[in-house]
Protein backbone atom coordinates (compact mmCIF):
# COMPACT_ATOMS: atom_id res chain seq x y z
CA UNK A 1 0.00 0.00 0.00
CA UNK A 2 1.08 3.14 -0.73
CA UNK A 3 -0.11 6.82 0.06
CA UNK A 4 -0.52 9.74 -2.20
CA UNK A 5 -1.24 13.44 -1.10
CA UNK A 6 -2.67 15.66 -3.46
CA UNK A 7 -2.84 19.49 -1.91
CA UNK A 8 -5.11 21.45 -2.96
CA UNK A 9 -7.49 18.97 -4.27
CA UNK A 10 -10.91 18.18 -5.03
CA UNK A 11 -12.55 14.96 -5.28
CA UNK A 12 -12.73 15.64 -9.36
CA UNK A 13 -9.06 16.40 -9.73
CA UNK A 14 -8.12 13.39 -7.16
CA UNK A 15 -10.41 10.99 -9.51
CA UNK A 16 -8.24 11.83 -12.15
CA UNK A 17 -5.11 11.51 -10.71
CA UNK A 18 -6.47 8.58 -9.50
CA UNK A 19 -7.79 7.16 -12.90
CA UNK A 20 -4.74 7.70 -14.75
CA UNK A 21 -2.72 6.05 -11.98
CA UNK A 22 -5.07 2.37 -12.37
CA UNK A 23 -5.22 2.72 -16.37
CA UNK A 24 -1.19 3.25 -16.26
CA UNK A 25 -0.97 0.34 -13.96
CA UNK A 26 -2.52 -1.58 -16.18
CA UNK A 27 -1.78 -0.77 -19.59
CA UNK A 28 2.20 -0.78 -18.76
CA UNK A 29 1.80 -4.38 -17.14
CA UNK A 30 -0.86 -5.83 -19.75
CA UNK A 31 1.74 -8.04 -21.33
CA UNK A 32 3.58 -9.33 -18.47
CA UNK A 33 3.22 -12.95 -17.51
CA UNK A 34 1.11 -11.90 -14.09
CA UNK A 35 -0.77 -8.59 -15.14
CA UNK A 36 -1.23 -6.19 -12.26
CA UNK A 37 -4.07 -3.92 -11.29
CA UNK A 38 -4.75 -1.58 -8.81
CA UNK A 39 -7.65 -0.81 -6.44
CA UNK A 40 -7.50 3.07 -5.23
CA UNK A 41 -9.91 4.54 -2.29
CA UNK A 42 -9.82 8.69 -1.75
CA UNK A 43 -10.72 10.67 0.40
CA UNK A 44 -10.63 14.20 0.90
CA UNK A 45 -9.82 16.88 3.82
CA UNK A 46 -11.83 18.42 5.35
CA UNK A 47 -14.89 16.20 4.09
CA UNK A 48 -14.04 13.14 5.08
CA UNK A 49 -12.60 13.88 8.47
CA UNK A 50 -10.63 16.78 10.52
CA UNK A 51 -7.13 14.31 11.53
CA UNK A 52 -4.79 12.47 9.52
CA UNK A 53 -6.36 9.18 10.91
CA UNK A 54 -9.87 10.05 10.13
CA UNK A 55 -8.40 10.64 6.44
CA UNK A 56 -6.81 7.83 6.48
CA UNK A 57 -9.66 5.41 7.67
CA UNK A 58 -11.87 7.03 5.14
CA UNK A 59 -9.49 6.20 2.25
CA UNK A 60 -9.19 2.50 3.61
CA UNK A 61 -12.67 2.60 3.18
CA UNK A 62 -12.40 3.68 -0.13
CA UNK A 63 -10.03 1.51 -1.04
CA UNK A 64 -12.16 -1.75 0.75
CA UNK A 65 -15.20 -0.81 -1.51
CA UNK A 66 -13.01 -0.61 -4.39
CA UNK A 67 -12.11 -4.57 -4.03
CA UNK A 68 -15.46 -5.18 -3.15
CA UNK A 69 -16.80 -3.62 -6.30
CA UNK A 70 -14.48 -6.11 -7.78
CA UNK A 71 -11.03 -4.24 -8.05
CA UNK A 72 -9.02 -2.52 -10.55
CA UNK A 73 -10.74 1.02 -9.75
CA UNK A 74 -11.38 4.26 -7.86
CA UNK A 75 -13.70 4.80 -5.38
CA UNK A 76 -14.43 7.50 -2.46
């Protein structure tokens, strides 16, 4: 897992960022023997939450509906 922090962001711009990040993922690794996709959960301060941790937990979230939904995607 990894973290990205996007200042000055709203949830359009993040979904993006976010978007490009899973279709480069994929597209760069569609020819390897084991493909590789991403799931990506956002969130967004102060929306989602007032501390770090409440960002945090919200983007877990995110990310946890994102697999559920059946992976490789973005979700908030």
């Amino acid at each position: 897992e990894f973290l990205v922090v996007l200042e000055n962001t709203n949830y359009v711009r993040a979904m993006e960022v976010a978007e490009r990040i899973r279709t480069s993922v994929e597209r760069q690794s569609s020819n390897w023997t084991y493909p590789v996709t991403v799931s990506i959960g956002i969130s967004s301060y102060p929306e989602d939450g007032s501390s770090i941790e409440e960002i945090i937990n919200k983007a877990e979230k995110a990310n946890s509906l994102a697999k559920d939904s059946g992976k490789n995607r973005v979700c908030y």
